[in-house]
N, C-alpha and C. Protein backbone atom coordinates (compact mmCIF):
# COMPACT_ATOMS: atom_id res chain seq x y z
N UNK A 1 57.75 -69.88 -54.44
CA UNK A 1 57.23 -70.69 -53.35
C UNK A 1 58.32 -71.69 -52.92
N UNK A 2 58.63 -72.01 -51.34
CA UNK A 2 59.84 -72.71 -51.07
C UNK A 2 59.28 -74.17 -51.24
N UNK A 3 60.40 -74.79 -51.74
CA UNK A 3 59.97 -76.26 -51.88
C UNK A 3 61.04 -76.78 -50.86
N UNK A 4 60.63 -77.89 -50.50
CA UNK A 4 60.90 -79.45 -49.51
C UNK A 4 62.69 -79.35 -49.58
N UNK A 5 62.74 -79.08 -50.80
CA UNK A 5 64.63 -79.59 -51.01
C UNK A 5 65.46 -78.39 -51.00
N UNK A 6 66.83 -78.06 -50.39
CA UNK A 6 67.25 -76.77 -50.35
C UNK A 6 68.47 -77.32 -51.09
N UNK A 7 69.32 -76.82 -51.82
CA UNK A 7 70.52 -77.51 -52.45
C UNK A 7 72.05 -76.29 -51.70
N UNK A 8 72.61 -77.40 -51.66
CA UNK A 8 74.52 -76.61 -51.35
C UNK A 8 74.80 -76.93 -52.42
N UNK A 9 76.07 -75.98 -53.30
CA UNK A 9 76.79 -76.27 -53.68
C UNK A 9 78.60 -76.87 -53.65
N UNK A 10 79.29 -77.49 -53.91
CA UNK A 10 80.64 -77.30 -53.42
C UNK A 10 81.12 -78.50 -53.69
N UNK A 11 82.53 -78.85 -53.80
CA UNK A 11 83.39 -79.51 -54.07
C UNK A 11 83.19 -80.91 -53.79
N UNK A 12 83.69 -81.98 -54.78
CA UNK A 12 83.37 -83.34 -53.98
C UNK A 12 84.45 -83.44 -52.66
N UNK A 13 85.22 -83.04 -52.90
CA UNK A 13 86.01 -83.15 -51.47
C UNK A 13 85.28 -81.90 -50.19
N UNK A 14 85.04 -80.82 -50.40
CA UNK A 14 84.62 -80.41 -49.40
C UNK A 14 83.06 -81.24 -49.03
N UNK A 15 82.37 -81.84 -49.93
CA UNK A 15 81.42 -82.74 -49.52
C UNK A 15 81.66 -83.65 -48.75
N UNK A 16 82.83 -84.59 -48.85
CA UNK A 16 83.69 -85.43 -48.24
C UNK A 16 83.24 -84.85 -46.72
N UNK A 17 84.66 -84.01 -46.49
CA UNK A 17 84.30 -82.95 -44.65
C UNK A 17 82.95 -83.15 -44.78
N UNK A 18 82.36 -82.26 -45.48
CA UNK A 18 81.24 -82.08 -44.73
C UNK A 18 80.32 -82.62 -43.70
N UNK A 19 80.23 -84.40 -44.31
CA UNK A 19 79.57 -85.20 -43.50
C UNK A 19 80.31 -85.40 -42.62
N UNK A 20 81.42 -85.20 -41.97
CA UNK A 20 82.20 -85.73 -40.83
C UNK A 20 81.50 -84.93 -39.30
N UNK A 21 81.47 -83.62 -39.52
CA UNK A 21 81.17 -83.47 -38.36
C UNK A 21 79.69 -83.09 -38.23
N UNK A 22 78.97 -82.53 -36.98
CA UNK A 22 77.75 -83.05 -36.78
C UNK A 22 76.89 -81.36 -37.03
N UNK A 23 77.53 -80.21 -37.20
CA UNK A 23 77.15 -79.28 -37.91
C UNK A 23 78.29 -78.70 -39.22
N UNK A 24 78.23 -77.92 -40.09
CA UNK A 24 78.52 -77.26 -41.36
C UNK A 24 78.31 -75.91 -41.22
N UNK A 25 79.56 -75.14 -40.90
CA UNK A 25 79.50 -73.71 -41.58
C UNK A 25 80.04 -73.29 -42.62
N UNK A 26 80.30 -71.98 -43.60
CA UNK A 26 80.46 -71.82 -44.49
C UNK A 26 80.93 -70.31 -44.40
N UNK A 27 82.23 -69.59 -44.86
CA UNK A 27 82.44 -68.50 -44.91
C UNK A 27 81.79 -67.56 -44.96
N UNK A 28 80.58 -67.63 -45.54
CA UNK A 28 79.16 -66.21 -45.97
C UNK A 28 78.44 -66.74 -44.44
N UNK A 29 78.44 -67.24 -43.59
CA UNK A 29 77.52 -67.65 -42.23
C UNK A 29 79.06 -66.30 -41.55
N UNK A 30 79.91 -66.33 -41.57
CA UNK A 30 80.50 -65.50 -40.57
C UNK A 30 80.58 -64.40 -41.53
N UNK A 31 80.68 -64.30 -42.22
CA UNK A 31 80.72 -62.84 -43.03
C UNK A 31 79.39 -62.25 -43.31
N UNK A 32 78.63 -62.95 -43.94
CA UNK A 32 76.98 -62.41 -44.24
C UNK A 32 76.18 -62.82 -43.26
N UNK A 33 76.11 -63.90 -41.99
CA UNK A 33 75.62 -64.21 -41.67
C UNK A 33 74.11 -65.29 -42.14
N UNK A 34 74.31 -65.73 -43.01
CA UNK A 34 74.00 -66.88 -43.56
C UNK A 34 74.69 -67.85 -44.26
N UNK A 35 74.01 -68.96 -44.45
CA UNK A 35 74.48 -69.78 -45.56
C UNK A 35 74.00 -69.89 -46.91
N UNK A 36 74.93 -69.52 -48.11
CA UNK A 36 73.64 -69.73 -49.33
C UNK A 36 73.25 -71.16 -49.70
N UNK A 37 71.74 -71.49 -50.07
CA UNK A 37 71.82 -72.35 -50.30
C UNK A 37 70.43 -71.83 -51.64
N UNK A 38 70.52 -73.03 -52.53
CA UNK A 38 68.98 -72.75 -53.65
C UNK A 38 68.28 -73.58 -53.90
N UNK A 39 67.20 -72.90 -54.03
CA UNK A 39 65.72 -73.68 -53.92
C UNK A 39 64.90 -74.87 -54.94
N UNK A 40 65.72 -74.92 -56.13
CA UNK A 40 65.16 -75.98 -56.99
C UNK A 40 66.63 -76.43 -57.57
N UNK A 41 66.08 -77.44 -58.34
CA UNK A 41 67.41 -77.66 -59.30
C UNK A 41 68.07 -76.94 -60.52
N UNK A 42 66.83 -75.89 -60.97
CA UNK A 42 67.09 -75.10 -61.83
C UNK A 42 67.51 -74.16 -61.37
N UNK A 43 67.65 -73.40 -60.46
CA UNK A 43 67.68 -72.51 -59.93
C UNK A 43 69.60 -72.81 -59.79
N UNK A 44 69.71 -74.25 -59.18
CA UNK A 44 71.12 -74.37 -58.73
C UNK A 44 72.20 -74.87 -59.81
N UNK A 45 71.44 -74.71 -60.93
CA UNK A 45 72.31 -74.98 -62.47
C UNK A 45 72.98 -73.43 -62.58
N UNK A 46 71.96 -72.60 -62.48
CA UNK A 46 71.82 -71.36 -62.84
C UNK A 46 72.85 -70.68 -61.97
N UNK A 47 73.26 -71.31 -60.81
CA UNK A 47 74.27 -70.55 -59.72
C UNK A 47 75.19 -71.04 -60.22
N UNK A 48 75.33 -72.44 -60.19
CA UNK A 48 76.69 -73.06 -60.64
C UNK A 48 77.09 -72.97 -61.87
N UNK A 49 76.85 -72.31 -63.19
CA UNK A 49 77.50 -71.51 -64.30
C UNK A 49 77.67 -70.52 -63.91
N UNK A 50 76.88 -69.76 -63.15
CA UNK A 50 77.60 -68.35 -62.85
C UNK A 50 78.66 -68.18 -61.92
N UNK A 51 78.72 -68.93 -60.81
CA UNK A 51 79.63 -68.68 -60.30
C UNK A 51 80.53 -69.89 -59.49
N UNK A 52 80.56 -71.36 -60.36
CA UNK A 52 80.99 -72.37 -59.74
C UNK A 52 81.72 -73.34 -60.92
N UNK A 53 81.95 -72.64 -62.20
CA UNK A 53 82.49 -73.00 -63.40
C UNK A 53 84.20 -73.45 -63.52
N UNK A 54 84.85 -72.95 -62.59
CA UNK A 54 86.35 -73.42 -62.00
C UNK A 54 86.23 -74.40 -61.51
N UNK A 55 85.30 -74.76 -60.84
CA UNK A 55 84.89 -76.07 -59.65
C UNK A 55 85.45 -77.52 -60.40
N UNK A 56 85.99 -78.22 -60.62
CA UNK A 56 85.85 -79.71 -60.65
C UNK A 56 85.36 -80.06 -59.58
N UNK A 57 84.47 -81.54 -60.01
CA UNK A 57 83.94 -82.40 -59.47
C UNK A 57 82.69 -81.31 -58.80
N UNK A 58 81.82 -80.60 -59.18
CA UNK A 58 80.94 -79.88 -58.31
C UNK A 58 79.59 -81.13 -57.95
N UNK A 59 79.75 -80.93 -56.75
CA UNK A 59 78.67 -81.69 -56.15
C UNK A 59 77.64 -80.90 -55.20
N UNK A 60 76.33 -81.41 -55.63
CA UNK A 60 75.29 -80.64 -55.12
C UNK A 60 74.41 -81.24 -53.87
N UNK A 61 74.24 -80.95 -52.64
CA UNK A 61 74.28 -81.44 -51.21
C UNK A 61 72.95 -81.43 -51.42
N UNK A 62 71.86 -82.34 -51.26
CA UNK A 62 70.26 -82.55 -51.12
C UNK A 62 70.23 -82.11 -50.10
N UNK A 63 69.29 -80.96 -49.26
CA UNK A 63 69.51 -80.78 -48.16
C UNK A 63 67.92 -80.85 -47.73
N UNK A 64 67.10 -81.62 -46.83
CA UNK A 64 65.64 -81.31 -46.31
C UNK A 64 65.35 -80.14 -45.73
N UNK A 65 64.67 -79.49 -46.15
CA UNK A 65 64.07 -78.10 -45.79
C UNK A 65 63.70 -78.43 -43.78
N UNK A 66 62.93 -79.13 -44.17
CA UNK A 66 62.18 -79.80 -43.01
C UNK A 66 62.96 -80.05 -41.64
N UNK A 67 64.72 -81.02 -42.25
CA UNK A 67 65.19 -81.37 -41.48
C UNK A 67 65.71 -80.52 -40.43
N UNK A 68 66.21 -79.09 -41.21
CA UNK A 68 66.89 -78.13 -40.72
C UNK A 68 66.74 -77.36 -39.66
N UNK A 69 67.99 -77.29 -38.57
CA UNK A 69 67.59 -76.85 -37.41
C UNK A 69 67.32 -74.76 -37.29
N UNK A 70 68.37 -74.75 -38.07
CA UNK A 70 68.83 -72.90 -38.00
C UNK A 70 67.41 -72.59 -38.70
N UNK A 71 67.46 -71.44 -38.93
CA UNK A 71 66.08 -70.84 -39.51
C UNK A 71 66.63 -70.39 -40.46
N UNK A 72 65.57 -70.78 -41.67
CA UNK A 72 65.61 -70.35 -43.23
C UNK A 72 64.89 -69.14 -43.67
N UNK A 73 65.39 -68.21 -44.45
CA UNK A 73 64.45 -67.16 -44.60
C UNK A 73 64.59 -67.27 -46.46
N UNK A 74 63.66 -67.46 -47.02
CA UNK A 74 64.17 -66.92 -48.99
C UNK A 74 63.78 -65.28 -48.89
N UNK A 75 64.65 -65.11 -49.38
CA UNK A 75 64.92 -64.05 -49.77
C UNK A 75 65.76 -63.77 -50.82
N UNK A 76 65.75 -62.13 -51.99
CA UNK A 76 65.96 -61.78 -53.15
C UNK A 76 67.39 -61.74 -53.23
N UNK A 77 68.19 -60.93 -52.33
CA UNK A 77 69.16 -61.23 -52.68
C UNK A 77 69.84 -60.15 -53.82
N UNK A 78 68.82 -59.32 -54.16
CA UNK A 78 69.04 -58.08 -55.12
C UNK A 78 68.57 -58.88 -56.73
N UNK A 79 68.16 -60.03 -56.51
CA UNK A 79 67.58 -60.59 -57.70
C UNK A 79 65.97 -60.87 -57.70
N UNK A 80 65.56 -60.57 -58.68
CA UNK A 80 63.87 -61.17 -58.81
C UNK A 80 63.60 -62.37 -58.32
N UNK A 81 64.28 -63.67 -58.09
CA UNK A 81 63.89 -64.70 -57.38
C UNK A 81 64.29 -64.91 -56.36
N UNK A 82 63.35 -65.77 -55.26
CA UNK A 82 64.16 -65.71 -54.19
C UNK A 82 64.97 -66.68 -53.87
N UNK A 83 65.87 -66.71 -52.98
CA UNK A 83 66.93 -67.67 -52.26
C UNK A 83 66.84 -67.98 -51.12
N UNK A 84 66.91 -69.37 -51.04
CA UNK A 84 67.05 -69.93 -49.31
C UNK A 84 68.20 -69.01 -48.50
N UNK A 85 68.23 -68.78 -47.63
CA UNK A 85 69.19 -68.54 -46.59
C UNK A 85 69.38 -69.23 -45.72
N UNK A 86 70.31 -69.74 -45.07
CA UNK A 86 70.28 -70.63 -43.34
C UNK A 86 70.92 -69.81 -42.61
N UNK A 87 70.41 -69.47 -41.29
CA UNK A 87 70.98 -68.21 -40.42
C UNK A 87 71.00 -68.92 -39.27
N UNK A 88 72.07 -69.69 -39.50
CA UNK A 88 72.71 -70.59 -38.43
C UNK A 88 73.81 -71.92 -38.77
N UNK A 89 74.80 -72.39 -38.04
CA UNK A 89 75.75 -73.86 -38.56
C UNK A 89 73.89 -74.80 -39.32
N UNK A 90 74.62 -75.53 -40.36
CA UNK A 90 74.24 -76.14 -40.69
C UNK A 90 74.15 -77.64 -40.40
N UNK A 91 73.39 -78.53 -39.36
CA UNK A 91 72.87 -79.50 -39.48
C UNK A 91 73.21 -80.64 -40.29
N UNK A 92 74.33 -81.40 -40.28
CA UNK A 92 74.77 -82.41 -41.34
C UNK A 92 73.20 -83.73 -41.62
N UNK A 93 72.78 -83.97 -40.45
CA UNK A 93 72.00 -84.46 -40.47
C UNK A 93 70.72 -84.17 -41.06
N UNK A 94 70.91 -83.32 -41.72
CA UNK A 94 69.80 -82.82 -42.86
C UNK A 94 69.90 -82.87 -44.36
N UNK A 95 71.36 -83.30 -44.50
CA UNK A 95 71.41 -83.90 -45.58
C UNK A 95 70.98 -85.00 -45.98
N UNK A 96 70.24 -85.53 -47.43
CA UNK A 96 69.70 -86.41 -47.75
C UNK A 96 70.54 -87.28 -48.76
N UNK A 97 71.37 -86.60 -49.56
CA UNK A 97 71.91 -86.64 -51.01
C UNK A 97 73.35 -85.40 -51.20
N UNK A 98 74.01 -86.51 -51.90
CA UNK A 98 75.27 -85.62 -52.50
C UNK A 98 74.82 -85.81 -54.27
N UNK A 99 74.91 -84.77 -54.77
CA UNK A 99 74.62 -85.80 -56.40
C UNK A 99 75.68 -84.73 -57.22
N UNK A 100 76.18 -85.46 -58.34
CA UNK A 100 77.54 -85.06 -59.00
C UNK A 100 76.68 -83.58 -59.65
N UNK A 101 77.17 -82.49 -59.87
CA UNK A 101 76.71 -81.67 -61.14
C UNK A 101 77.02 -81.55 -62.85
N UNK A 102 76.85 -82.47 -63.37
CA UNK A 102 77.42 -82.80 -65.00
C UNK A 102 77.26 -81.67 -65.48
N UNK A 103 78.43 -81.71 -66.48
CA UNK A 103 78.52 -80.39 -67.74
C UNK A 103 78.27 -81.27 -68.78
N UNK A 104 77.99 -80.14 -70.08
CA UNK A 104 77.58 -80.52 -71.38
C UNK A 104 79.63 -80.68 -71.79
N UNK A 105 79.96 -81.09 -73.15
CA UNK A 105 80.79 -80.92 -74.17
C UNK A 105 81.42 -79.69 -73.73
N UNK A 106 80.59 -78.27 -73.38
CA UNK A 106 80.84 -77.01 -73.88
C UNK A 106 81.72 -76.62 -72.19
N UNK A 107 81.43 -77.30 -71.65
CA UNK A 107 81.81 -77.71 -69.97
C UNK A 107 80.50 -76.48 -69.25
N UNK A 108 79.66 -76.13 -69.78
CA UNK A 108 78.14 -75.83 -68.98
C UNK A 108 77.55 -76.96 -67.67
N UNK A 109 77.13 -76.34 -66.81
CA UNK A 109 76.72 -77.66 -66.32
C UNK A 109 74.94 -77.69 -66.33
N UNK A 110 74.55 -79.27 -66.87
CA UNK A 110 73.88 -79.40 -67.17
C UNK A 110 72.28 -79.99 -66.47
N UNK A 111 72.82 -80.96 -65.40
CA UNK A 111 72.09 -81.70 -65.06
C UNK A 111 72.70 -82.27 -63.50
N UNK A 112 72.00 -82.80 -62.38
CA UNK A 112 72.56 -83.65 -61.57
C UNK A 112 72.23 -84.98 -61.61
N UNK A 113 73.31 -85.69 -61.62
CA UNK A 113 73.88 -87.26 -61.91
C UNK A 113 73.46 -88.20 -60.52
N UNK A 114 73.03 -89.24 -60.57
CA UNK A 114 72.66 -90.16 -59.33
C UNK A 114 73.28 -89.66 -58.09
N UNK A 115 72.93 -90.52 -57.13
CA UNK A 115 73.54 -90.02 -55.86
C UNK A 115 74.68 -90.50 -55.71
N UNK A 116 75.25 -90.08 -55.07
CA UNK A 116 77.11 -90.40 -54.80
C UNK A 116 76.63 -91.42 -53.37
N UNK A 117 77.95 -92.59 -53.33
CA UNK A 117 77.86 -93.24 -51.98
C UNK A 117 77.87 -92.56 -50.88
């Protein structure tokens, strides 16, 4: 079931850009024609060990479901759960929150950390 909050993943510096201009695209919007984005916080732990573990500084973009102009579809994705999609530039102004992604000791990441300024 989609909930209220959609999460980005990505760099504190590409977070940086991001807010500068007044929409956000993302390489998979011209190649796949969406943007990935995921639907809980567990869900976006679960992306970012699998495939965001090189990343320093990973920061996770609060994004309002609500706010968003492009149209969202969840969908599988070739996996049993589903995933937000955005099938359109992304709306900066729908961001709510940047928040750090912490790792454990083992460098897992574990949890998201307060909001960034």
């Amino acid at each position: 079931m989609p909930t209220g909050v959609l999460y980005l993943l990505m760099s504190r510096e590409e977070s940086d850009r991001f807010l500068a201009p007044a929409t956000f695209v993302t390489t998979s919007l011209d190649k796949e024609g969406f943007i990935h984005a995921s639907g809980s916080e567990a869900q976006t732990l679960r992306v970012a060990n699998r495939k965001f573990r090189h990343v320093q500084d990973l920061v996770a973009l609060e994004i309002s479901r609500a706010l968003v102009v492009a149209p969202i579809k969840d969908e599988s994705g070739g996996e049993p759960e589903l995933f937000p999609h955005i099938y359109g530039p992304l709306n900066t102004g729908a961001c709510t929150a940047r928040r750090p992604v912490l790792r454990d000791p083992s460098g897992a990441f574990v949890c998201f950390g307060p909001p960034l300024p």
